[in-house]
C-alpha atoms as a PDB file:
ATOM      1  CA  UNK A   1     124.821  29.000  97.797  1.00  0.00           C
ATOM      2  CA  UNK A   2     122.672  31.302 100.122  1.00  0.00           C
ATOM      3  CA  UNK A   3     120.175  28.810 101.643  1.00  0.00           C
ATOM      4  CA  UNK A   4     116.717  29.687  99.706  1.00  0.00           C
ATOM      5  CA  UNK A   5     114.492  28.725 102.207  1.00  0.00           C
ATOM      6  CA  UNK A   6     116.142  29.800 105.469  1.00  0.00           C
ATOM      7  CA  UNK A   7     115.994  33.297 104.266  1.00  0.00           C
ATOM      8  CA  UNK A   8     112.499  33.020 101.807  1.00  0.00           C
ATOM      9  CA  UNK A   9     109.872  31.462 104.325  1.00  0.00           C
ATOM     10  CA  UNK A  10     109.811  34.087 107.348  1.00  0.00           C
ATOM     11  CA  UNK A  11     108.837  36.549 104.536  1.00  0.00           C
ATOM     12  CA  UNK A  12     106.342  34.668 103.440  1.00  0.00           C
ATOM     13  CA  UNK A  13     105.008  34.251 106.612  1.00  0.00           C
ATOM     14  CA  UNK A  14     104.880  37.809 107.019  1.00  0.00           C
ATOM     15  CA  UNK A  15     103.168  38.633 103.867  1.00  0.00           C
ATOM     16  CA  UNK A  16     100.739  35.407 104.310  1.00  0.00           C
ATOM     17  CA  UNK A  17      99.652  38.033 107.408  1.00  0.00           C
ATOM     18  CA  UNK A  18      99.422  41.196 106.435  1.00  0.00           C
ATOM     19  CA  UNK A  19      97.380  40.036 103.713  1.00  0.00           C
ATOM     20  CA  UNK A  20      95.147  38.191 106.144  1.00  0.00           C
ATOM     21  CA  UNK A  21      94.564  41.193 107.785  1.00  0.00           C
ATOM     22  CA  UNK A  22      94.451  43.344 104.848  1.00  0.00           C
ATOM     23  CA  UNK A  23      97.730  45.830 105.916  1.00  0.00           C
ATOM     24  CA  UNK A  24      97.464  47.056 102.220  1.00  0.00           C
ATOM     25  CA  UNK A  25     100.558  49.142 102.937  1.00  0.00           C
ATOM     26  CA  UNK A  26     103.078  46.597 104.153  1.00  0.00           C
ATOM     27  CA  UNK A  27     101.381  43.681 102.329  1.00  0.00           C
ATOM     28  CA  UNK A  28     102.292  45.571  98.974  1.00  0.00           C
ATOM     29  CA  UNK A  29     105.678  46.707 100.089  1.00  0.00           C
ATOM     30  CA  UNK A  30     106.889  43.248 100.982  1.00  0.00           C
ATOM     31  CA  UNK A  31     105.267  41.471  98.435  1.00  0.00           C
ATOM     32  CA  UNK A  32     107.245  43.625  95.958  1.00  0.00           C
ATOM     33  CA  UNK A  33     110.518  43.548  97.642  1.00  0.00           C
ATOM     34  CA  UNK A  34     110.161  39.068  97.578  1.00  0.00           C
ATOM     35  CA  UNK A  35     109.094  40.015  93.885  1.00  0.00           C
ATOM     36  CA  UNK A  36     112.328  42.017  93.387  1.00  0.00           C
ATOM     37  CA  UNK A  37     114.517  39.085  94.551  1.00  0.00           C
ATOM     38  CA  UNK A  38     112.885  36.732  91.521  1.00  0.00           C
ATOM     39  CA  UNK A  39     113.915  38.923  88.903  1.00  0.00           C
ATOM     40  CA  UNK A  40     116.768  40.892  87.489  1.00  0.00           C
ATOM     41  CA  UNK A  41     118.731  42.927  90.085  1.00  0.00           C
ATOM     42  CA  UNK A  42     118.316  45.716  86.955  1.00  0.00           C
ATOM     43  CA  UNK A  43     114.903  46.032  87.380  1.00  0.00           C
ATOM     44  CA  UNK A  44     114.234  47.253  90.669  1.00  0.00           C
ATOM     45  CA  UNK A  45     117.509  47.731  91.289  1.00  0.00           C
ATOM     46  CA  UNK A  46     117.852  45.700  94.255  1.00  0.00           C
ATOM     47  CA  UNK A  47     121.244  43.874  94.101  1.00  0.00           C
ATOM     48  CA  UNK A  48     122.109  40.291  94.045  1.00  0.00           C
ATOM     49  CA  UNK A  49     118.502  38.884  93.779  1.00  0.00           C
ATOM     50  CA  UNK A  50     118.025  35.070  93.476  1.00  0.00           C
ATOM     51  CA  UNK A  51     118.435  35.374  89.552  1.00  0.00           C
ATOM     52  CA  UNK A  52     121.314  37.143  89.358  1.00  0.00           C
ATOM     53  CA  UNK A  53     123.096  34.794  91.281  1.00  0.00           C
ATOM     54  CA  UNK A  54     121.412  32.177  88.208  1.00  0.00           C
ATOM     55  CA  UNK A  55     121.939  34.150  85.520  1.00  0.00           C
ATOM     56  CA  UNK A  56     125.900  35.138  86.473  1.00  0.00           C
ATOM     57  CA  UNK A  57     127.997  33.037  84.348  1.00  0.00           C
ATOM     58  CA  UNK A  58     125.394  30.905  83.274  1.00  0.00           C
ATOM     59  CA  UNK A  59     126.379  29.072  79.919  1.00  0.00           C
ATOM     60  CA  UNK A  60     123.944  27.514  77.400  1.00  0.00           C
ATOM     61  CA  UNK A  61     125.076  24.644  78.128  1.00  0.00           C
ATOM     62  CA  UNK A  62     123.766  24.667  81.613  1.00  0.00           C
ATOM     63  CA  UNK A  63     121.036  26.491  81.037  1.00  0.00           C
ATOM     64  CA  UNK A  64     120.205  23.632  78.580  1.00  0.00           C
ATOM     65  CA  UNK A  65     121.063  20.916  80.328  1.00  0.00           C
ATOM     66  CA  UNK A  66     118.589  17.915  81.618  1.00  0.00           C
ATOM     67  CA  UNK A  67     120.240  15.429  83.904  1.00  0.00           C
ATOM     68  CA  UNK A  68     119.485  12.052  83.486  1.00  0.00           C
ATOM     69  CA  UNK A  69     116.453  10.206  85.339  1.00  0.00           C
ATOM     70  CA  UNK A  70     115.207  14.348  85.718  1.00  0.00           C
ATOM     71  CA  UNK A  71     112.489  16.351  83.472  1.00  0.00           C
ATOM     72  CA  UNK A  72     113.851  19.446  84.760  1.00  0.00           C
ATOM     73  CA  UNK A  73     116.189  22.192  83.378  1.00  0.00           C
ATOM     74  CA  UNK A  74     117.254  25.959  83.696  1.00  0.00           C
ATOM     75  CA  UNK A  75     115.433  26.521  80.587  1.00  0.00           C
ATOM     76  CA  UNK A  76     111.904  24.830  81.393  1.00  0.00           C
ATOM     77  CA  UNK A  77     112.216  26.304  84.579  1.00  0.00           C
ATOM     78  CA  UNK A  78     112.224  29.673  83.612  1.00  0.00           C
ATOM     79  CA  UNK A  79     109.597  29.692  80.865  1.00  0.00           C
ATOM     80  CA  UNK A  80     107.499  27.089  83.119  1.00  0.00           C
ATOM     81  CA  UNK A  81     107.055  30.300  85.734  1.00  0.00           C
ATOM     82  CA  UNK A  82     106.935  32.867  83.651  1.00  0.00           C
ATOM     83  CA  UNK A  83     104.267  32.066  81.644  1.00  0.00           C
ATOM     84  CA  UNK A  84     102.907  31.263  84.989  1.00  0.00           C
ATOM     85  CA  UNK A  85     103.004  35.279  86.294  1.00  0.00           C
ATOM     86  CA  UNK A  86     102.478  36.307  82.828  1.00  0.00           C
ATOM     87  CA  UNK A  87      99.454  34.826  82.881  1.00  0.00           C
ATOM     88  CA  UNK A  88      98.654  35.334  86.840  1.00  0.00           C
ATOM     89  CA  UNK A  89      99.498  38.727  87.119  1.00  0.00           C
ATOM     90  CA  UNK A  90      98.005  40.002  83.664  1.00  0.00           C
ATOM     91  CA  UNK A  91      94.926  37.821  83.127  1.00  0.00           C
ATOM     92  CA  UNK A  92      93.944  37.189  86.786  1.00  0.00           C
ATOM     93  CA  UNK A  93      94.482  39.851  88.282  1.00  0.00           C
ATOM     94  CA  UNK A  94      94.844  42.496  86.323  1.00  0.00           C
ATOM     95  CA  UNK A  95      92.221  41.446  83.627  1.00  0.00           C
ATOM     96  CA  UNK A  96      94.646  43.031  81.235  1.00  0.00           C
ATOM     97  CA  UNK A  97      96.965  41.595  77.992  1.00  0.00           C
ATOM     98  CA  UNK A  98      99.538  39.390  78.507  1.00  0.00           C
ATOM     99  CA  UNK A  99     102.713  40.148  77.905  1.00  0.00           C
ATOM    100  CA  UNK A 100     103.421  36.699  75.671  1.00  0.00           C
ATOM    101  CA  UNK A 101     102.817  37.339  71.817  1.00  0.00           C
ATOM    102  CA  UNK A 102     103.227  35.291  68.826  1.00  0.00           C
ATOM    103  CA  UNK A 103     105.862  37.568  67.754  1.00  0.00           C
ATOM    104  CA  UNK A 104     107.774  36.837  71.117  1.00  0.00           C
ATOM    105  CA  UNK A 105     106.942  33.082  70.635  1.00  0.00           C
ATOM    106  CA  UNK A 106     108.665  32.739  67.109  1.00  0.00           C
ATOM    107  CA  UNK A 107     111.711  35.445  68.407  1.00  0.00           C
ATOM    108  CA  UNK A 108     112.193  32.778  71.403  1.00  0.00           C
ATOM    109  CA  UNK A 109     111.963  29.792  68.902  1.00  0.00           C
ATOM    110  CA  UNK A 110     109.368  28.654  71.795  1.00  0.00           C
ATOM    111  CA  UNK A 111     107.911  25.086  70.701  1.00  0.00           C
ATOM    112  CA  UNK A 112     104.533  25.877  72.785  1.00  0.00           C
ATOM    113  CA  UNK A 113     102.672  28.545  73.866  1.00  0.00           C
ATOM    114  CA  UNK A 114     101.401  27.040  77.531  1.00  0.00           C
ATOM    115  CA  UNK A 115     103.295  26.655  80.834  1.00  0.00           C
ATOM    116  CA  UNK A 116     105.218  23.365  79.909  1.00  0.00           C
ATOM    117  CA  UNK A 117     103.160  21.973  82.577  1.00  0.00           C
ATOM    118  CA  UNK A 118     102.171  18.991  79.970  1.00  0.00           C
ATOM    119  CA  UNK A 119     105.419  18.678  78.736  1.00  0.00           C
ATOM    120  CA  UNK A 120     106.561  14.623  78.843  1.00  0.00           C
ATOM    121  CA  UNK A 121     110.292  14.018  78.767  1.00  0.00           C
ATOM    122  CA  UNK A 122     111.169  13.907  75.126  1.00  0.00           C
ATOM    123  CA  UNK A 123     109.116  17.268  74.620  1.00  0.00           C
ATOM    124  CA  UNK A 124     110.832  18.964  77.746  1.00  0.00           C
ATOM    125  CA  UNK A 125     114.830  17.833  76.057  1.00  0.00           C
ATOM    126  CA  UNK A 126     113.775  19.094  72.822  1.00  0.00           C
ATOM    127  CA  UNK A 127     112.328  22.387  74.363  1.00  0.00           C
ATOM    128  CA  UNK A 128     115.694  22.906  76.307  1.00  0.00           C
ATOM    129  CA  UNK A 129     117.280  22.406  73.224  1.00  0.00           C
ATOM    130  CA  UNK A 130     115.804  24.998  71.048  1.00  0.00           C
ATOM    131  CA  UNK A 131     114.101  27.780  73.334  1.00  0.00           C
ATOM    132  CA  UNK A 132     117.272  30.820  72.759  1.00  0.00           C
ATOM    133  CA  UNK A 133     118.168  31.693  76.753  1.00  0.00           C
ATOM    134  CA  UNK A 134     118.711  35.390  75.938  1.00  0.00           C
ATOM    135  CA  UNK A 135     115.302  36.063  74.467  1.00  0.00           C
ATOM    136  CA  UNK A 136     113.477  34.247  77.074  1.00  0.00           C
ATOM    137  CA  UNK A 137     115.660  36.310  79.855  1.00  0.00           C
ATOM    138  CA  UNK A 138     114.451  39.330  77.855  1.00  0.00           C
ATOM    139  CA  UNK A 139     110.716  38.186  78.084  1.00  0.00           C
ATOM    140  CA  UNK A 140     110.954  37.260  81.766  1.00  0.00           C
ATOM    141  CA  UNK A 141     112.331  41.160  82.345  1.00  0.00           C
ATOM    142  CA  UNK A 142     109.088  42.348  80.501  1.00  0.00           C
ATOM    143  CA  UNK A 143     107.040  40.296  82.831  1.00  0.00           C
ATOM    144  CA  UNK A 144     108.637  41.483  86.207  1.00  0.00           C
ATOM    145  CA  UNK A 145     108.659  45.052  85.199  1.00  0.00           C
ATOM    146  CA  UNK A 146     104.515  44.401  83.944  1.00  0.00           C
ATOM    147  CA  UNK A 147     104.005  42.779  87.430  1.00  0.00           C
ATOM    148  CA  UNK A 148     105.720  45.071  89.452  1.00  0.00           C
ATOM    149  CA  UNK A 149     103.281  47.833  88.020  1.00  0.00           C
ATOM    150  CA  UNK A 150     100.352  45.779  88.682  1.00  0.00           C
ATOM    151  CA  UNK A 151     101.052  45.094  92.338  1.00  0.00           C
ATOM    152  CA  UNK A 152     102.117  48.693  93.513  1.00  0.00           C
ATOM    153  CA  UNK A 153      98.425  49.253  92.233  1.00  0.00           C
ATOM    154  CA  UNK A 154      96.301  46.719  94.727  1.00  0.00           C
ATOM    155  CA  UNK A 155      94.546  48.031  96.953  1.00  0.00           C
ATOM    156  CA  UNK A 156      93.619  46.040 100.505  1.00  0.00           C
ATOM    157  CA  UNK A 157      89.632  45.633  98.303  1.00  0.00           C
ATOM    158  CA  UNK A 158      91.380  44.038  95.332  1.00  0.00           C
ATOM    159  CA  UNK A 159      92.595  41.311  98.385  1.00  0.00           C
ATOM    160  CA  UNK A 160      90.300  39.622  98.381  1.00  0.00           C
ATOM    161  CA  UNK A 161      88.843  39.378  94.531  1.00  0.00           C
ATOM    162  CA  UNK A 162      88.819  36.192  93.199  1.00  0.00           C
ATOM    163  CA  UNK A 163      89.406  35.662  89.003  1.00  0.00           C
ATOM    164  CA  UNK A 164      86.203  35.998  86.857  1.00  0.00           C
ATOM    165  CA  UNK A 165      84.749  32.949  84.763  1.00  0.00           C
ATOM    166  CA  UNK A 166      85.800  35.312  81.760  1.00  0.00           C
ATOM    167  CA  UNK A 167      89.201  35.755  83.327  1.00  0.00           C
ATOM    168  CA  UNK A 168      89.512  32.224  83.569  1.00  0.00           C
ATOM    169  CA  UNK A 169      88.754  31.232  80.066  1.00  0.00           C
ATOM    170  CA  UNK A 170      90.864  33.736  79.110  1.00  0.00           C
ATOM    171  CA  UNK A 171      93.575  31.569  79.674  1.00  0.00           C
ATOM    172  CA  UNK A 172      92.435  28.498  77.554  1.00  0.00           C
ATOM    173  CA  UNK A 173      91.656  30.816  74.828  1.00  0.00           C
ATOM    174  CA  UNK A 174      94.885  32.393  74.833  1.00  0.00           C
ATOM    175  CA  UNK A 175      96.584  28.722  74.936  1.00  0.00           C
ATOM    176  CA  UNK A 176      98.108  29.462  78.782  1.00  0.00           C
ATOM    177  CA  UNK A 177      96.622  26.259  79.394  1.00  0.00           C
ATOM    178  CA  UNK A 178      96.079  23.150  77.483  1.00  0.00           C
ATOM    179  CA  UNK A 179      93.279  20.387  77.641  1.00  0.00           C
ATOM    180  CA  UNK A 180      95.873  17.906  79.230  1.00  0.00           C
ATOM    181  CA  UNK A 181      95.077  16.895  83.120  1.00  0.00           C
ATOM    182  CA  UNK A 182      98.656  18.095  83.617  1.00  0.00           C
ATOM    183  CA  UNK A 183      97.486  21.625  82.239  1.00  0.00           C
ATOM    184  CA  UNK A 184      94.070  21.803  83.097  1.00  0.00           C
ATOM    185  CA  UNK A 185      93.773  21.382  86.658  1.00  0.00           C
ATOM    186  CA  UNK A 186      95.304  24.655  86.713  1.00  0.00           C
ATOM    187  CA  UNK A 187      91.922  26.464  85.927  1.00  0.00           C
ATOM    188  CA  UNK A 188      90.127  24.692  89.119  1.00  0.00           C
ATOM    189  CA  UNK A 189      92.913  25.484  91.588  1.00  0.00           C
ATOM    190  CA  UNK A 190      92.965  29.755  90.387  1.00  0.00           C
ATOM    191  CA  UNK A 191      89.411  29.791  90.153  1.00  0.00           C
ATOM    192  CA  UNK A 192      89.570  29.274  93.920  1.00  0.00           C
ATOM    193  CA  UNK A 193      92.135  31.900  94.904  1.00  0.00           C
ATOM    194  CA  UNK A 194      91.939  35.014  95.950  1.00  0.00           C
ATOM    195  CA  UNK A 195      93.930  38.045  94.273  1.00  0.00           C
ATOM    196  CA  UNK A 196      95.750  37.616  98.087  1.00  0.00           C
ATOM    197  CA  UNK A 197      96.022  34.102  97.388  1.00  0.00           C
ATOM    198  CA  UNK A 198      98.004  34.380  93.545  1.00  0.00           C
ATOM    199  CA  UNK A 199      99.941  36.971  95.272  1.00  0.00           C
ATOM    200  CA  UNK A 200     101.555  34.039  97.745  1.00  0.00           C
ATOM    201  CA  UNK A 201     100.877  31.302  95.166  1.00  0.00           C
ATOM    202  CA  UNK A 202     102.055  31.763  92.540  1.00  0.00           C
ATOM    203  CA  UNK A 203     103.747  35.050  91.829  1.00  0.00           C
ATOM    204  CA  UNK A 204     105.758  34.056  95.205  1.00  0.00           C
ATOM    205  CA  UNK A 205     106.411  30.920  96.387  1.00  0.00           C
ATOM    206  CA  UNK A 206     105.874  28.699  93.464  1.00  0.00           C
ATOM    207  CA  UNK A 207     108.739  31.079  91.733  1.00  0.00           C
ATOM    208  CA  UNK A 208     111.141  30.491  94.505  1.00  0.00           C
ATOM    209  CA  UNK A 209     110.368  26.843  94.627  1.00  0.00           C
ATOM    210  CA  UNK A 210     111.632  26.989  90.965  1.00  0.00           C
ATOM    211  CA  UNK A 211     114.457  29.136  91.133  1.00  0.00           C
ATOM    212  CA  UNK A 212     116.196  27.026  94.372  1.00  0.00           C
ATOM    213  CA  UNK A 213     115.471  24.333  91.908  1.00  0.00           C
ATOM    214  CA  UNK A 214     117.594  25.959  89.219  1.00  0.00           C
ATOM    215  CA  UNK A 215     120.118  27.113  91.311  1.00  0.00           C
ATOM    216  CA  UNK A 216     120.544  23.054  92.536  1.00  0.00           C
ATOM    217  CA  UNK A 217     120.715  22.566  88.895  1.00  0.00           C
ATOM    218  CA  UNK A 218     123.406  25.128  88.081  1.00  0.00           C
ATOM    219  CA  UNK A 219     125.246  23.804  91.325  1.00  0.00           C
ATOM    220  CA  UNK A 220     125.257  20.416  89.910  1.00  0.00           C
ATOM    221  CA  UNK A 221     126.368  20.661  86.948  1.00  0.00           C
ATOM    222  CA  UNK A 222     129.180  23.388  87.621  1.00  0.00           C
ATOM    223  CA  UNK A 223     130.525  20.728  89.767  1.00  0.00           C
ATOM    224  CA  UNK A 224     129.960  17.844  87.797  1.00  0.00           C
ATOM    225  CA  UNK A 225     131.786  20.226  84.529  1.00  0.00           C
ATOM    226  CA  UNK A 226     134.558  20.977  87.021  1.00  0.00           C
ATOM    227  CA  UNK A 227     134.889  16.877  87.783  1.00  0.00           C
ATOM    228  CA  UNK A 228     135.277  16.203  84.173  1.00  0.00           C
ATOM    229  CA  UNK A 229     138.052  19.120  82.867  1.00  0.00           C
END
Protein backbone atom coordinates (compact mmCIF):
# COMPACT_ATOMS: atom_id res chain seq x y z
CA UNK A 1 0.00 0.00 0.00
CA UNK A 2 1.51 3.43 -1.15
CA UNK A 3 2.00 5.25 2.20
CA UNK A 4 -0.99 8.00 2.18
CA UNK A 5 0.56 10.43 4.14
CA UNK A 6 4.22 10.37 3.09
CA UNK A 7 3.15 11.32 -0.32
CA UNK A 8 -0.38 13.54 0.68
CA UNK A 9 1.03 16.12 3.34
CA UNK A 10 3.92 18.03 1.33
CA UNK A 11 1.02 18.86 -1.08
CA UNK A 12 -0.92 20.07 1.31
CA UNK A 13 1.58 22.11 2.58
CA UNK A 14 2.02 23.57 -0.66
CA UNK A 15 -1.50 24.38 -1.35
CA UNK A 16 -2.02 25.56 2.50
CA UNK A 17 0.59 28.40 0.83
CA UNK A 18 -0.31 29.39 -2.21
CA UNK A 19 -3.60 29.93 -0.87
CA UNK A 20 -2.15 32.04 1.92
CA UNK A 21 -0.72 34.11 -0.48
CA UNK A 22 -3.45 34.02 -2.89
CA UNK A 23 -1.25 32.32 -6.10
CA UNK A 24 -4.77 31.81 -7.70
CA UNK A 25 -2.97 30.02 -10.52
CA UNK A 26 -1.03 27.30 -8.75
CA UNK A 27 -3.41 27.22 -5.75
CA UNK A 28 -6.19 26.01 -8.29
CA UNK A 29 -3.94 23.76 -10.26
CA UNK A 30 -2.79 21.77 -7.27
CA UNK A 31 -5.79 21.79 -5.46
CA UNK A 32 -7.37 20.01 -8.46
CA UNK A 33 -4.66 17.62 -9.17
CA UNK A 34 -4.97 16.37 -4.87
CA UNK A 35 -8.78 16.48 -5.96
CA UNK A 36 -8.07 14.15 -8.92
CA UNK A 37 -6.31 11.57 -6.69
CA UNK A 38 -9.78 11.25 -4.41
CA UNK A 39 -11.82 10.27 -7.17
CA UNK A 40 -12.10 7.98 -10.12
CA UNK A 41 -8.93 7.76 -12.27
CA UNK A 42 -11.93 8.11 -15.21
CA UNK A 43 -12.70 11.37 -14.37
CA UNK A 44 -9.81 13.41 -14.83
CA UNK A 45 -8.08 10.88 -16.22
CA UNK A 46 -5.24 10.81 -13.99
CA UNK A 47 -4.27 7.13 -13.36
CA UNK A 48 -4.13 5.11 -10.28
CA UNK A 49 -5.66 7.73 -7.87
CA UNK A 50 -6.22 6.74 -4.18
CA UNK A 51 -9.75 5.25 -5.17
CA UNK A 52 -8.89 3.25 -7.76
CA UNK A 53 -6.54 1.47 -5.84
CA UNK A 54 -10.08 1.09 -3.30
CA UNK A 55 -12.36 0.46 -5.70
CA UNK A 56 -10.07 -2.40 -7.74
CA UNK A 57 -11.40 -5.65 -6.73
CA UNK A 58 -13.37 -4.42 -4.07
CA UNK A 59 -16.23 -6.98 -3.15
CA UNK A 60 -19.48 -6.16 -1.29
CA UNK A 61 -18.49 -7.92 1.16
CA UNK A 62 -15.67 -5.66 2.05
CA UNK A 63 -17.10 -2.79 1.12
CA UNK A 64 -19.78 -3.82 3.70
CA UNK A 65 -17.92 -4.96 6.23
CA UNK A 66 -17.65 -3.40 10.01
CA UNK A 67 -15.01 -5.00 12.16
CA UNK A 68 -15.76 -5.63 15.50
CA UNK A 69 -15.12 -3.00 18.46
CA UNK A 70 -15.08 -0.35 15.02
CA UNK A 71 -18.06 2.03 13.67
CA UNK A 72 -16.30 2.30 10.52
CA UNK A 73 -16.70 0.75 7.01
CA UNK A 74 -15.93 1.20 3.19
CA UNK A 75 -19.46 2.03 2.78
CA UNK A 76 -19.97 4.82 5.60
CA UNK A 77 -16.83 6.06 4.58
CA UNK A 78 -17.64 6.91 1.27
CA UNK A 79 -21.12 8.37 1.68
CA UNK A 80 -19.80 10.04 5.11
CA UNK A 81 -17.41 12.36 2.62
CA UNK A 82 -19.33 12.70 -0.05
CA UNK A 83 -22.16 14.15 1.25
CA UNK A 84 -19.52 16.13 2.91
CA UNK A 85 -18.14 17.84 -0.70
CA UNK A 86 -21.54 17.57 -2.00
CA UNK A 87 -22.58 19.75 0.35
CA UNK A 88 -19.13 21.87 0.70
CA UNK A 89 -18.48 22.39 -2.71
CA UNK A 90 -22.20 23.06 -3.94
CA UNK A 91 -23.83 24.86 -1.00
CA UNK A 92 -20.75 26.66 0.43
CA UNK A 93 -19.08 27.58 -2.02
CA UNK A 94 -20.72 27.55 -4.90
CA UNK A 95 -24.19 28.66 -3.48
CA UNK A 96 -25.55 26.31 -6.08
CA UNK A 97 -27.83 22.74 -5.93
CA UNK A 98 -26.52 19.87 -4.59
CA UNK A 99 -25.97 17.13 -6.39
CA UNK A 100 -27.92 14.61 -3.70
CA UNK A 101 -31.72 14.16 -4.67
CA UNK A 102 -34.45 12.15 -3.31
CA UNK A 103 -34.48 10.26 -6.43
CA UNK A 104 -30.68 9.38 -5.86
CA UNK A 105 -31.53 8.67 -2.14
CA UNK A 106 -34.26 5.92 -2.87
CA UNK A 107 -31.91 4.57 -6.18
CA UNK A 108 -29.01 4.16 -3.40
CA UNK A 109 -31.52 2.55 -0.89
CA UNK A 110 -29.74 5.36 1.42
CA UNK A 111 -31.37 5.07 5.06
CA UNK A 112 -30.56 8.99 5.68
CA UNK A 113 -30.11 11.90 3.92
CA UNK A 114 -27.15 13.66 6.27
CA UNK A 115 -23.41 12.89 6.51
CA UNK A 116 -23.71 9.76 8.86
CA UNK A 117 -21.96 11.94 11.20
CA UNK A 118 -24.83 10.97 13.93
CA UNK A 119 -24.88 7.60 13.02
CA UNK A 120 -24.50 5.22 16.48
CA UNK A 121 -23.30 1.69 15.87
CA UNK A 122 -26.42 -0.27 15.17
CA UNK A 123 -27.51 2.55 12.59
CA UNK A 124 -23.93 2.60 10.91
CA UNK A 125 -24.17 -1.86 10.47
CA UNK A 126 -27.53 -1.51 9.15
CA UNK A 127 -26.49 1.39 6.74
CA UNK A 128 -23.49 -0.80 5.47
CA UNK A 129 -25.85 -3.34 5.00
CA UNK A 130 -28.32 -1.83 2.71
CA UNK A 131 -26.68 1.36 0.97
CA UNK A 132 -26.04 -0.58 -2.96
CA UNK A 133 -21.96 0.19 -3.48
CA UNK A 134 -22.43 0.73 -7.24
CA UNK A 135 -24.96 3.51 -7.01
CA UNK A 136 -23.20 5.32 -4.36
CA UNK A 137 -19.78 4.97 -6.58
CA UNK A 138 -21.99 6.46 -9.32
CA UNK A 139 -23.09 9.44 -7.04
CA UNK A 140 -19.58 10.07 -5.71
CA UNK A 141 -18.45 10.38 -9.72
CA UNK A 142 -21.27 13.07 -10.08
CA UNK A 143 -19.85 14.91 -7.18
CA UNK A 144 -16.10 14.97 -8.30
CA UNK A 145 -16.93 15.86 -11.80
CA UNK A 146 -19.56 18.91 -10.07
CA UNK A 147 -16.51 19.90 -7.89
CA UNK A 148 -13.95 19.81 -10.28
CA UNK A 149 -16.06 22.47 -12.31
CA UNK A 150 -16.51 24.56 -9.37
CA UNK A 151 -12.86 24.85 -8.42
CA UNK A 152 -11.28 25.52 -11.96
CA UNK A 153 -13.74 28.58 -11.51
CA UNK A 154 -12.21 30.36 -8.10
CA UNK A 155 -10.69 33.07 -8.46
CA UNK A 156 -7.74 34.32 -5.78
CA UNK A 157 -11.19 37.01 -4.47
CA UNK A 158 -13.42 33.98 -3.95
CA UNK A 159 -10.22 32.93 -1.33
CA UNK A 160 -11.06 34.37 0.97
CA UNK A 161 -15.18 34.37 1.10
CA UNK A 162 -16.53 32.87 3.90
CA UNK A 163 -20.28 30.85 3.61
CA UNK A 164 -23.39 33.12 3.99
CA UNK A 165 -25.95 32.69 7.01
CA UNK A 166 -28.33 31.63 4.02
CA UNK A 167 -25.68 29.27 2.76
CA UNK A 168 -25.44 27.86 6.01
CA UNK A 169 -29.02 27.08 6.68
CA UNK A 170 -29.12 25.78 3.52
CA UNK A 171 -27.71 22.81 4.79
CA UNK A 172 -30.19 22.09 7.72
CA UNK A 173 -32.94 22.72 5.39
CA UNK A 174 -31.78 20.41 2.90
CA UNK A 175 -31.20 17.68 5.83
CA UNK A 176 -27.05 17.80 5.21
CA UNK A 177 -27.08 18.20 8.77
CA UNK A 178 -29.15 17.00 11.58
CA UNK A 179 -30.05 18.58 15.08
CA UNK A 180 -27.74 15.93 16.82
CA UNK A 181 -24.39 17.51 18.58
CA UNK A 182 -22.65 14.91 16.40
CA UNK A 183 -24.25 16.73 13.26
CA UNK A 184 -24.62 20.08 14.29
CA UNK A 185 -21.39 21.32 15.29
CA UNK A 186 -20.72 21.11 11.75
CA UNK A 187 -22.57 24.48 11.00
CA UNK A 188 -20.24 26.46 13.69
CA UNK A 189 -16.94 25.05 12.43
CA UNK A 190 -17.93 26.10 8.23
CA UNK A 191 -19.37 29.18 9.28
CA UNK A 192 -15.80 30.05 10.26
CA UNK A 193 -13.92 28.99 7.14
CA UNK A 194 -12.91 30.57 4.43
CA UNK A 195 -13.71 29.33 0.71
CA UNK A 196 -9.51 28.77 1.10
CA UNK A 197 -10.18 27.10 4.21
CA UNK A 198 -13.09 24.23 2.77
CA UNK A 199 -10.73 23.96 -0.02
CA UNK A 200 -7.94 22.30 2.58
CA UNK A 201 -10.67 21.14 4.99
CA UNK A 202 -12.71 19.43 3.80
CA UNK A 203 -12.70 18.84 0.08
CA UNK A 204 -8.87 17.78 0.87
CA UNK A 205 -7.62 16.50 3.78
CA UNK A 206 -10.62 15.29 5.61
CA UNK A 207 -11.18 13.03 2.23
CA UNK A 208 -7.77 11.58 2.43
CA UNK A 209 -8.03 11.04 6.11
CA UNK A 210 -11.02 8.82 5.04
CA UNK A 211 -9.83 7.11 2.17
CA UNK A 212 -6.25 5.87 4.07
CA UNK A 213 -8.89 4.80 6.47
CA UNK A 214 -10.63 2.64 3.88
CA UNK A 215 -7.76 1.47 2.31
CA UNK A 216 -6.59 0.08 6.16
CA UNK A 217 -9.96 -1.39 6.04
CA UNK A 218 -9.72 -3.14 2.67
CA UNK A 219 -6.08 -4.20 3.80
CA UNK A 220 -7.50 -5.83 6.77
CA UNK A 221 -9.89 -7.66 5.77
CA UNK A 222 -8.20 -8.99 2.42
CA UNK A 223 -5.80 -10.42 4.80
CA UNK A 224 -7.93 -11.54 7.40
CA UNK A 225 -10.30 -13.36 4.12
CA UNK A 226 -6.98 -14.77 2.90
CA UNK A 227 -6.27 -16.24 6.76
CA UNK A 228 -9.54 -17.95 6.74
CA UNK A 229 -9.72 -19.81 2.95
Amino acid sequence: MIPVAKEWNPKQKALKSFLSSNDEKKAVALCLQMHSKLHDSQLTLIANSYQDMLVNDLSEMCFRHMPSASFSSIAWNLWHITRIEDAVCNVLIADEPQIFSKTLKKRMAASIMDTGNAMDLKEAVAFSKTIKMNELLSYRFKVGEKSQIIIKGLSRLDFKKKPSKKQLDRLLKEHVIINHNESIWLLDFWSKKTIAGLLLMPITRHQIVHLNNCLKLKAKFMKDHRTTV
